[in-house]
N, C-alpha and C. Protein backbone atom coordinates (compact mmCIF):
# COMPACT_ATOMS: atom_id res chain seq x y z
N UNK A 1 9.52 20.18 -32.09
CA UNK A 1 9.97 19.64 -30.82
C UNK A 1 9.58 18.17 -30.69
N UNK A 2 8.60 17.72 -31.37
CA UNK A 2 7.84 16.49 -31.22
C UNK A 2 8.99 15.36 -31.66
N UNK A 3 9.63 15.81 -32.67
CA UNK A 3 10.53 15.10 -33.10
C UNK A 3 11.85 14.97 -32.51
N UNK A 4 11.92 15.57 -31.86
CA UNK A 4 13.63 15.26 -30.70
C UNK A 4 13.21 15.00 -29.67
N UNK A 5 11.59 15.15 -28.70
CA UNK A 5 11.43 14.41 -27.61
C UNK A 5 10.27 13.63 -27.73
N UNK A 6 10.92 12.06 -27.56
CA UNK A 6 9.63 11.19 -27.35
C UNK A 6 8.65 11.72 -26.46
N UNK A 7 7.55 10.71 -26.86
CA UNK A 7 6.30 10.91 -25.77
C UNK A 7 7.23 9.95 -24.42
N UNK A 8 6.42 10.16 -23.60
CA UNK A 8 6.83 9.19 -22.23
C UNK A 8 5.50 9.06 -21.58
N UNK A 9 5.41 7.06 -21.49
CA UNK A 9 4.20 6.81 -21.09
C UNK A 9 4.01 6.04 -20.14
N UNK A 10 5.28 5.77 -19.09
CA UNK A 10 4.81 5.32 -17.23
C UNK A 10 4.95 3.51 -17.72
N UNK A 11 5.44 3.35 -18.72
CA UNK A 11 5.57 1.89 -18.74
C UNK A 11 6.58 1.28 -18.05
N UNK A 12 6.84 0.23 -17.28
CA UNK A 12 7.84 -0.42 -16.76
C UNK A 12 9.04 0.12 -17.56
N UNK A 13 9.12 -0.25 -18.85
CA UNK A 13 10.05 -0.60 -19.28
C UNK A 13 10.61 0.69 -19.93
N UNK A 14 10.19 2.04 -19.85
CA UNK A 14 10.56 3.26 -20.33
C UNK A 14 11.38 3.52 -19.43
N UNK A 15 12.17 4.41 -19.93
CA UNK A 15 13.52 5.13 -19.12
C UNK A 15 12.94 6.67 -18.68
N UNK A 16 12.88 7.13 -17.50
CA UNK A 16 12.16 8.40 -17.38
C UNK A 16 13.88 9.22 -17.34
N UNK A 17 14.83 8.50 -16.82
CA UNK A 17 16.38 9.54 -16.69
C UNK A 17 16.20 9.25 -18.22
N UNK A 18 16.14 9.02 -19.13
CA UNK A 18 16.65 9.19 -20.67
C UNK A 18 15.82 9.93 -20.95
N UNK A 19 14.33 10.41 -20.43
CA UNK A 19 13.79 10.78 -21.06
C UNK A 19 13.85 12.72 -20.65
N UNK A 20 13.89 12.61 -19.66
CA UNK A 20 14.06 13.61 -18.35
C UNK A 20 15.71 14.70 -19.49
N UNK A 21 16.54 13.79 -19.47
CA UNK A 21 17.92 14.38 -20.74
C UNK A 21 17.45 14.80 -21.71
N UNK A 22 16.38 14.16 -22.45
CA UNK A 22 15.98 14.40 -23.73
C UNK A 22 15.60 15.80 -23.93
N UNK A 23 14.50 16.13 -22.57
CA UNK A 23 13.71 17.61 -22.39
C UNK A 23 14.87 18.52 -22.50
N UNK A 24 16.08 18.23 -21.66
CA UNK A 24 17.73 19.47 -21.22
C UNK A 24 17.58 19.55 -22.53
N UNK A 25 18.26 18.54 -23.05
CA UNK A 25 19.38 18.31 -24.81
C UNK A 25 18.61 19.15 -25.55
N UNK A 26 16.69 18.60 -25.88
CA UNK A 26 16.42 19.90 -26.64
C UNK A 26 16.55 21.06 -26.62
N UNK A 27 16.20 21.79 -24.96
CA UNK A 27 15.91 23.15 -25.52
C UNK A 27 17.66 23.66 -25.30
N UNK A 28 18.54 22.56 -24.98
CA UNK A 28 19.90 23.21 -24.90
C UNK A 28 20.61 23.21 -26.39
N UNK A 29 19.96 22.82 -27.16
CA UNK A 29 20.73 22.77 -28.77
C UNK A 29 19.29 24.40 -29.56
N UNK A 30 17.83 24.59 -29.04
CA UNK A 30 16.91 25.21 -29.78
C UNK A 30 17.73 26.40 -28.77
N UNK A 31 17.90 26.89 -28.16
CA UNK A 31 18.28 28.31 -28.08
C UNK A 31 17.03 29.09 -28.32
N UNK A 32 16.31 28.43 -27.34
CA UNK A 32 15.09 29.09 -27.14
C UNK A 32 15.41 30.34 -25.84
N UNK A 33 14.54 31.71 -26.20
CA UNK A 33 15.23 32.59 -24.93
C UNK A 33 13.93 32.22 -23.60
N UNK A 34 14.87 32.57 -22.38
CA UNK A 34 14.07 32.43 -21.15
C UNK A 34 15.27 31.43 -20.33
N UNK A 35 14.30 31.30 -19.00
CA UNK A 35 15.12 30.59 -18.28
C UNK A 35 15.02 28.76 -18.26
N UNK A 36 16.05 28.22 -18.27
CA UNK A 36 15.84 27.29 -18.99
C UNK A 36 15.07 26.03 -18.07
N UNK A 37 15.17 26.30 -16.68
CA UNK A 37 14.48 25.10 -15.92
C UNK A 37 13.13 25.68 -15.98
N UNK A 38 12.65 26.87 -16.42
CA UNK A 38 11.06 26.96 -16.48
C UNK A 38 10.42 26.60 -17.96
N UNK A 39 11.49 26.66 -18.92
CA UNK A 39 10.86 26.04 -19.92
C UNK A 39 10.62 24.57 -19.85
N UNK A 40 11.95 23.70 -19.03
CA UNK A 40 11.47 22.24 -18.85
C UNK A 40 10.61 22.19 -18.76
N UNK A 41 10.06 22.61 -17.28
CA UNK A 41 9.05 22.75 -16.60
C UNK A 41 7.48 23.04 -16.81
N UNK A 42 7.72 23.70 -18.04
CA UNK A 42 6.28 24.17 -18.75
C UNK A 42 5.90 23.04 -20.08
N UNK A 43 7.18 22.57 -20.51
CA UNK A 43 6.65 21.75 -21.92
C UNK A 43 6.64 20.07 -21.48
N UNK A 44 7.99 20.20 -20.57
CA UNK A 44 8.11 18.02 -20.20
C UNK A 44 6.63 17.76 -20.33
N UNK A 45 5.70 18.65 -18.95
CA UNK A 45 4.36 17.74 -18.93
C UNK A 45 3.67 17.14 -20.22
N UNK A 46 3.85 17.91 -21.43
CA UNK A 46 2.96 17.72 -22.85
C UNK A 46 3.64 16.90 -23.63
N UNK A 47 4.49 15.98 -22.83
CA UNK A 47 5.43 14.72 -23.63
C UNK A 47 4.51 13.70 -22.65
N UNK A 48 3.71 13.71 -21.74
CA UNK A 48 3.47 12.75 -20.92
C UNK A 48 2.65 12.20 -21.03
N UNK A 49 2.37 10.65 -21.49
CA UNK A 49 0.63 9.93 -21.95
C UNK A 49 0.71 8.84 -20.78
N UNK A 50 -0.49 8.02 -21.66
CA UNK A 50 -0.71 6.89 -20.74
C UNK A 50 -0.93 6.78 -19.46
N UNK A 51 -0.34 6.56 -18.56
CA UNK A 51 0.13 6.37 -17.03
C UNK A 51 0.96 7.03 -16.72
N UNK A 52 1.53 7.72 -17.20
CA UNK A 52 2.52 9.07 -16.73
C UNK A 52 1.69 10.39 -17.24
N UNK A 53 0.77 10.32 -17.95
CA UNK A 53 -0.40 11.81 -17.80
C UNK A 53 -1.41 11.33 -16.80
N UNK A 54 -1.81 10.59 -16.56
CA UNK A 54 -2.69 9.71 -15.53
C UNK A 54 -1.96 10.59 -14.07
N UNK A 55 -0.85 9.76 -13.97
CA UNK A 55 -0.10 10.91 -12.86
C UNK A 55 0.18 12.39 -12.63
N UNK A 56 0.37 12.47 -13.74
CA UNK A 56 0.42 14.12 -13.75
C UNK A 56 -0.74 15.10 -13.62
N UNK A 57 -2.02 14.09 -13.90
CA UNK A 57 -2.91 14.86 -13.73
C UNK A 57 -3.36 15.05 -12.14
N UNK A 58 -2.94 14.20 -11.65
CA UNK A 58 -2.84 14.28 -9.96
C UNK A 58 -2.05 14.59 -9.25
N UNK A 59 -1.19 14.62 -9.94
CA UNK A 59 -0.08 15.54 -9.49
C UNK A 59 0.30 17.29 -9.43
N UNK A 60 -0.07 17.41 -10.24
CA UNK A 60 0.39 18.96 -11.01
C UNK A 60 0.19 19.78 -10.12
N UNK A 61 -0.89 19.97 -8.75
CA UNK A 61 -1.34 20.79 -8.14
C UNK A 61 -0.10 21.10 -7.09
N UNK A 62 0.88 20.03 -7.36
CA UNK A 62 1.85 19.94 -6.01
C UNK A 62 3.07 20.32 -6.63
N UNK A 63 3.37 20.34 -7.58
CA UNK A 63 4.78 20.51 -8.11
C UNK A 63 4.85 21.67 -8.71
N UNK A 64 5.18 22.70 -8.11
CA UNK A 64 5.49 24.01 -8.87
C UNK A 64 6.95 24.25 -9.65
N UNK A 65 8.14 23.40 -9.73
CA UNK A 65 9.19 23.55 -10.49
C UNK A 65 9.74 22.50 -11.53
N UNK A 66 10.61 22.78 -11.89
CA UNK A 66 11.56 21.73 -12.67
C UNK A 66 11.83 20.53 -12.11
N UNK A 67 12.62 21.48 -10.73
CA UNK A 67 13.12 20.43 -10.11
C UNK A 67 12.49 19.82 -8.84
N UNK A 68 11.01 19.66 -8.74
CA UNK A 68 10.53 19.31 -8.02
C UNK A 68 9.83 17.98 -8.64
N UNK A 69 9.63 18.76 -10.11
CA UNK A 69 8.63 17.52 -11.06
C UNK A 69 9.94 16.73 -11.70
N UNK A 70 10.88 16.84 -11.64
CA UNK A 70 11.81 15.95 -11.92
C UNK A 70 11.87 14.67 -11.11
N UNK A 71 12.33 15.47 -9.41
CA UNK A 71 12.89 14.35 -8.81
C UNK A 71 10.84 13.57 -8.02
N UNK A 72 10.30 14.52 -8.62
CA UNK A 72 9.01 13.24 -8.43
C UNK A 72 8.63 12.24 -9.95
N UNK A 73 8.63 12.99 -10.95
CA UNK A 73 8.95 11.57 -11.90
C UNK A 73 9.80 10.87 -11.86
N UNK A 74 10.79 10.93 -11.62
CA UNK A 74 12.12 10.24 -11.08
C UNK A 74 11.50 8.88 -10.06
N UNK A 75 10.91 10.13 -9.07
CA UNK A 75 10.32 8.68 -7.53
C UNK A 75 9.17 7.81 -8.07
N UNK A 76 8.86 8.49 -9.08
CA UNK A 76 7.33 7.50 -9.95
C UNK A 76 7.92 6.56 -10.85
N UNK A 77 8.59 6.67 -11.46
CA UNK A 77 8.83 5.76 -12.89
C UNK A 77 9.97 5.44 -12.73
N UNK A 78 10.98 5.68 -12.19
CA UNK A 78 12.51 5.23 -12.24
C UNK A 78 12.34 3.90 -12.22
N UNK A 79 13.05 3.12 -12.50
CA UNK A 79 13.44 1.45 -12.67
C UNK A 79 13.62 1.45 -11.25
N UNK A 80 12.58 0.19 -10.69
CA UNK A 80 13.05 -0.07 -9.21
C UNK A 80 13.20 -1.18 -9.05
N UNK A 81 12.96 -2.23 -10.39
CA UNK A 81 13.42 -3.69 -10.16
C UNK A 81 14.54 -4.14 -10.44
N UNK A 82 15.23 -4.28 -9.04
CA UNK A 82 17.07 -4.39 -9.66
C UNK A 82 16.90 -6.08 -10.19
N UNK A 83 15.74 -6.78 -10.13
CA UNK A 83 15.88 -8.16 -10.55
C UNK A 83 15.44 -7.81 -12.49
N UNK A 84 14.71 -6.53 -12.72
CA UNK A 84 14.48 -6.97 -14.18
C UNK A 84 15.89 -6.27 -15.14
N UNK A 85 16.85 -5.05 -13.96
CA UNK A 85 17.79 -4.47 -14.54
C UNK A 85 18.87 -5.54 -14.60
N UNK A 86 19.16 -6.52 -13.59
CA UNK A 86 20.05 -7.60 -13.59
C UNK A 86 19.85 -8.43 -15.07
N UNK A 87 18.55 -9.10 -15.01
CA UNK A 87 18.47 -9.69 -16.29
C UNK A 87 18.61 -8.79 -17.63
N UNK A 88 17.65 -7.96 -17.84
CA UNK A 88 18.03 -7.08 -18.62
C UNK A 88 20.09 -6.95 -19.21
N UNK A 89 20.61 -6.70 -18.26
CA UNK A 89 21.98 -6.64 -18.21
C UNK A 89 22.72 -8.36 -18.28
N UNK A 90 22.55 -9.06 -18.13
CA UNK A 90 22.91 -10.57 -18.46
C UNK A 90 22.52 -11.19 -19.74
N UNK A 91 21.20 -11.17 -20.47
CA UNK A 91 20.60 -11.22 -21.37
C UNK A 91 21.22 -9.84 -22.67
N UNK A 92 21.74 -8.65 -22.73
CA UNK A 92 21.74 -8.18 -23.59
C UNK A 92 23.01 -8.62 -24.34
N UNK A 93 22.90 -8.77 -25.64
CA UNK A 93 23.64 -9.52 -26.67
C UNK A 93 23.39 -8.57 -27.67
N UNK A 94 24.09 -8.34 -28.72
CA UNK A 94 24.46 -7.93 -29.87
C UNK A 94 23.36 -8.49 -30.68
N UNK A 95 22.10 -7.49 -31.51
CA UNK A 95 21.60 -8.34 -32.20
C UNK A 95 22.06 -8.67 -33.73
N UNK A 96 21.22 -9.15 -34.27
CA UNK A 96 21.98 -9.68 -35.80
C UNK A 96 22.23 -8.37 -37.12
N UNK A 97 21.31 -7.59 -36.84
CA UNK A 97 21.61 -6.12 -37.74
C UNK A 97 22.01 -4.70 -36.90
N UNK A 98 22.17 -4.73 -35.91
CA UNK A 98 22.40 -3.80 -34.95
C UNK A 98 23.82 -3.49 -34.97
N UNK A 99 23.79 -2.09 -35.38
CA UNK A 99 24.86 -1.38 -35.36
C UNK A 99 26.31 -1.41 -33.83
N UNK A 100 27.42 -1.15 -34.14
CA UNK A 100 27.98 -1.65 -32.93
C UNK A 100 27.78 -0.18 -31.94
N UNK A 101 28.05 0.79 -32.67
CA UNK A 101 27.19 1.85 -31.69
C UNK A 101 26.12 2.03 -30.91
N UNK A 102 25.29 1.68 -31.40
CA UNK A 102 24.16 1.34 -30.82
C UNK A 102 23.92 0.31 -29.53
N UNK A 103 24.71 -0.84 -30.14
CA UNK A 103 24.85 -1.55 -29.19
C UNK A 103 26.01 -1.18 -27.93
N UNK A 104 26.80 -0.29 -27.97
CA UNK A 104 27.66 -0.02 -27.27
C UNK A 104 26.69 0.62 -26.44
N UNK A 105 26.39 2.26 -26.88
CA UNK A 105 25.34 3.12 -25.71
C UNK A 105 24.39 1.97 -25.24
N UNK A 106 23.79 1.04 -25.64
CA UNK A 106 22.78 0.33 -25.00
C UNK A 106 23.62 -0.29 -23.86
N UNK A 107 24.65 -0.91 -23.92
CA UNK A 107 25.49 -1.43 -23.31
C UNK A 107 25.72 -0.82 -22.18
N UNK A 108 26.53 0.27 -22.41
CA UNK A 108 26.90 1.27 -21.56
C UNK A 108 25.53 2.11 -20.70
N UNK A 109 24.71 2.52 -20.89
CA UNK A 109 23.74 2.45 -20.20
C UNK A 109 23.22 1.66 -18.85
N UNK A 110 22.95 0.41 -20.07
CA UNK A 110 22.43 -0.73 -18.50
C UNK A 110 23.88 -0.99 -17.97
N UNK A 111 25.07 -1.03 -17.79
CA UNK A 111 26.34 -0.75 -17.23
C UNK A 111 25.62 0.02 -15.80
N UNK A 112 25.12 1.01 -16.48
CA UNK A 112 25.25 2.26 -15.17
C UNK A 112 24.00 2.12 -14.31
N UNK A 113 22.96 1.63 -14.82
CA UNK A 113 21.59 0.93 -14.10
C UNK A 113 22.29 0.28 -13.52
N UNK A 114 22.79 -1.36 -14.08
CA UNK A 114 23.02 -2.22 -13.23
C UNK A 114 24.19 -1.85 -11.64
N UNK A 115 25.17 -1.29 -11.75
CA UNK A 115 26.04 -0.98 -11.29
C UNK A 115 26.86 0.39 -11.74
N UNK A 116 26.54 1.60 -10.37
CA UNK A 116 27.10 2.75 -10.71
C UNK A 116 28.67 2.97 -10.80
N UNK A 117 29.23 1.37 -10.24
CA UNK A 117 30.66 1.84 -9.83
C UNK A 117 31.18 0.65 -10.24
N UNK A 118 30.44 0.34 -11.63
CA UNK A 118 31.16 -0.51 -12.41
C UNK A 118 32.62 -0.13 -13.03
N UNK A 119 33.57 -0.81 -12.95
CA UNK A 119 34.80 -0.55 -13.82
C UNK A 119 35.00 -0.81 -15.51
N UNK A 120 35.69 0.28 -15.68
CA UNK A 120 36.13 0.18 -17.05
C UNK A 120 36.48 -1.53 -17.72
N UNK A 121 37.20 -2.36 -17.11
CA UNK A 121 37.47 -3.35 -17.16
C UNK A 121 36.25 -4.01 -17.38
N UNK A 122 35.59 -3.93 -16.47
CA UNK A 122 34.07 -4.97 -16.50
C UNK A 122 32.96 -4.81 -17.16
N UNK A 123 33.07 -3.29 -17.52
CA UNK A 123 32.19 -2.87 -18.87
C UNK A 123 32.64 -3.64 -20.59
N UNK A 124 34.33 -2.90 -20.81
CA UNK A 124 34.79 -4.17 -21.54
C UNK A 124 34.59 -5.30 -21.91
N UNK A 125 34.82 -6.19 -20.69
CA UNK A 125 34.35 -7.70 -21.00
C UNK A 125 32.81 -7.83 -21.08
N UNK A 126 31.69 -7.04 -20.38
CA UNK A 126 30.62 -7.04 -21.04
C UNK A 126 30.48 -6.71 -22.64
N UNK A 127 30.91 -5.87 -22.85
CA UNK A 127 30.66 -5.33 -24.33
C UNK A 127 31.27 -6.08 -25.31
N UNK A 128 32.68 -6.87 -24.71
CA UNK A 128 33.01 -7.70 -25.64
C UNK A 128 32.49 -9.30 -25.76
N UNK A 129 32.02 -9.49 -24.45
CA UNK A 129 31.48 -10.76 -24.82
C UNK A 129 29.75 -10.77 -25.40
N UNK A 130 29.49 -9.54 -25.06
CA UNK A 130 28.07 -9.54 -25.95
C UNK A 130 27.88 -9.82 -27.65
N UNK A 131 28.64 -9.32 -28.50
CA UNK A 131 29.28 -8.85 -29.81
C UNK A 131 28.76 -10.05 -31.00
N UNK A 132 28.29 -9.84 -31.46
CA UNK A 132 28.13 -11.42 -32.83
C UNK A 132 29.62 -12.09 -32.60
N UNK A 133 29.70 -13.18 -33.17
CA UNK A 133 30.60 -14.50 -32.79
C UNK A 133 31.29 -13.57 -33.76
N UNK A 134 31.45 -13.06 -34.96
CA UNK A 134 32.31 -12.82 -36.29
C UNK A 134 33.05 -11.55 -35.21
N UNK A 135 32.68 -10.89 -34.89
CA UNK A 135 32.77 -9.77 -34.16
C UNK A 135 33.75 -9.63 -33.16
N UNK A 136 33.41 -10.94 -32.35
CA UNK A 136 33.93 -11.18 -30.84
C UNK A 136 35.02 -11.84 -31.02
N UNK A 137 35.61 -12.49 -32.01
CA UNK A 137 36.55 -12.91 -32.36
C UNK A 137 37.51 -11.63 -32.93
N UNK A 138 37.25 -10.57 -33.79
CA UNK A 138 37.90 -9.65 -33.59
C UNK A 138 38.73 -8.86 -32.86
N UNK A 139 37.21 -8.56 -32.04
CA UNK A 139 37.21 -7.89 -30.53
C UNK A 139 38.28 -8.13 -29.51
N UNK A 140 38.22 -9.69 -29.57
CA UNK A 140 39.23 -9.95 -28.52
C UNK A 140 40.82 -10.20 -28.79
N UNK A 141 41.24 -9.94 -30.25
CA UNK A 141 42.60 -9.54 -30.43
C UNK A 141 43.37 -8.19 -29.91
N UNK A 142 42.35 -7.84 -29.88
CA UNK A 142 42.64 -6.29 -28.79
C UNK A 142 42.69 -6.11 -27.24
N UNK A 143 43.48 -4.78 -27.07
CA UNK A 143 43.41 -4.14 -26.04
C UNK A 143 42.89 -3.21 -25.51
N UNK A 144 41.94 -2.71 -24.38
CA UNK A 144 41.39 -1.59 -24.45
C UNK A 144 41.46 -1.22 -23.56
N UNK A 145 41.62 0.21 -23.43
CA UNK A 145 41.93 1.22 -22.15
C UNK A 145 40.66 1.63 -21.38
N UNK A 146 39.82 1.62 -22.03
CA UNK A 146 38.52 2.43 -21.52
C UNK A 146 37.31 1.82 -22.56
N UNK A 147 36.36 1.64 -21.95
CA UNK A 147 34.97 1.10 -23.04
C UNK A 147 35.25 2.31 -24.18
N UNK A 148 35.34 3.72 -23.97
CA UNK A 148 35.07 4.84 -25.54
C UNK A 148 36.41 3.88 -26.43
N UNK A 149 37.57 3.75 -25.53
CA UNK A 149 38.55 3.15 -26.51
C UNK A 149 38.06 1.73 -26.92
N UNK A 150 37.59 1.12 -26.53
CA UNK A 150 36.80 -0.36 -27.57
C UNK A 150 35.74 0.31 -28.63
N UNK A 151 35.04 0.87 -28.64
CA UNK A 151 34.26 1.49 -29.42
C UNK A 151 35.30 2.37 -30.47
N UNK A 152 35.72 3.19 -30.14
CA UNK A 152 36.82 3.94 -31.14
C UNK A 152 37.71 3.11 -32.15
N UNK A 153 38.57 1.96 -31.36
CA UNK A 153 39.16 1.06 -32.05
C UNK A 153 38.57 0.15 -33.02
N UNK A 154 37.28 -0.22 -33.06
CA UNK A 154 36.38 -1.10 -33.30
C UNK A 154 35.77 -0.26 -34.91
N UNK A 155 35.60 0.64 -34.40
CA UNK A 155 34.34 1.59 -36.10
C UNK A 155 35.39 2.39 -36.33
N UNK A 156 36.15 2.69 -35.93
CA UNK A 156 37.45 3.37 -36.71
C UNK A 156 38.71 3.19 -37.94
N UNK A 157 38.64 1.31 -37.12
CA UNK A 157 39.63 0.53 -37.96
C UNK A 157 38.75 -0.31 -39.03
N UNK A 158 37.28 0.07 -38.42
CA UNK A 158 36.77 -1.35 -39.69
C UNK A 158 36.87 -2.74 -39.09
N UNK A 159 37.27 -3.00 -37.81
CA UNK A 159 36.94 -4.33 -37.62
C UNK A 159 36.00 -4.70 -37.29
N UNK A 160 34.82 -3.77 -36.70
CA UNK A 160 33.65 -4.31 -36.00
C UNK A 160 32.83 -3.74 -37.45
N UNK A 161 33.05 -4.61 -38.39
CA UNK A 161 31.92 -4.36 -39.57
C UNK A 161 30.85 -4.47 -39.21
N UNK A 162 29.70 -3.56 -39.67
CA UNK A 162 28.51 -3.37 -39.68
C UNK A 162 27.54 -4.62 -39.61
N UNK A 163 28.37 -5.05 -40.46
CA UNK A 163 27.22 -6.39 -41.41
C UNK A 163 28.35 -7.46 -40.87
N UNK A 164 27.40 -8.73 -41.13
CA UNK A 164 28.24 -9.96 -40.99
C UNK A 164 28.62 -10.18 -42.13
């Protein structure tokens, strides 16, 4: 299990909703038997260090469920600086060996931090103007219906090569 869910350690800069999915995704692919919000519930805590076991250890006496210790890690660690998610989201660029997948979900992600009711359109021109210069010049001979369709068109056809 150690290996499909990170630890999670109360840092600014950790994602507790990515991490919070991670706990579902595992035991929803291990087909472990029982009910499945009490298994969250019993293992999330033993992913938790640093400053998020710090909390939990003061916590625990109060949270008897899943979904109680959810939406209170949630109220503890969630990203609440819309000034570091803004930059974060202005600043992210395509790095120099970074896969375009990768960079897409990263993309698409802070998309949904920054703005929940961002449009397809405006995700687009984010994702395309982020892209290496070799890339973005590609990129923008195209048309795209939906960010999955820039991504699809892109590693499908071979234009968004891996490498420069």
């Amino acid at each position: 299990m150690k290996d499909f869910v990170k630890p999670f350690n109360g840092n600014p800069n950790d994602d507790v909703i990515k991490w919070l999915k991670s706990i579902v995704h595992y035991f929803d692919i291990a087909q472990i038997s029982g009910d499945k919000e009490t298994l969250y519930f019993q293992y999330a805590p033993t992913f938790l260090k640093e400053y998020a076991y710090k909390w939990w250890a003061d916590q625990k006496h109060y949270i008897f469920s899943w979904s109680m210790f959810k939406q209170a890690v949630i109220t503890q660690f969630a990203e609440k600086n819309e000034y570091l998610i803004a930059q974060q989201f202005d600043q992210r660029k395509q790095q120099i060996n970074e896969p375009v997948i990768k960079y897409y979900y990263d993309v698409i992600d802070l998309c949904k931090k920054y703005d929940s009711d961002m449009t397809d359109k405006q995700k687009i021109r984010k994702l395309t103007n982020g892209l290496k210069l070799s890339l973005y010049q590609e990129a923008i001979k195209e048309t795209y219906s939906t960010p999955f369709d820039f991504l699809r068109k892109g590693t499908t056809t071979g234009k968004y090569s891996e490498v420069d």
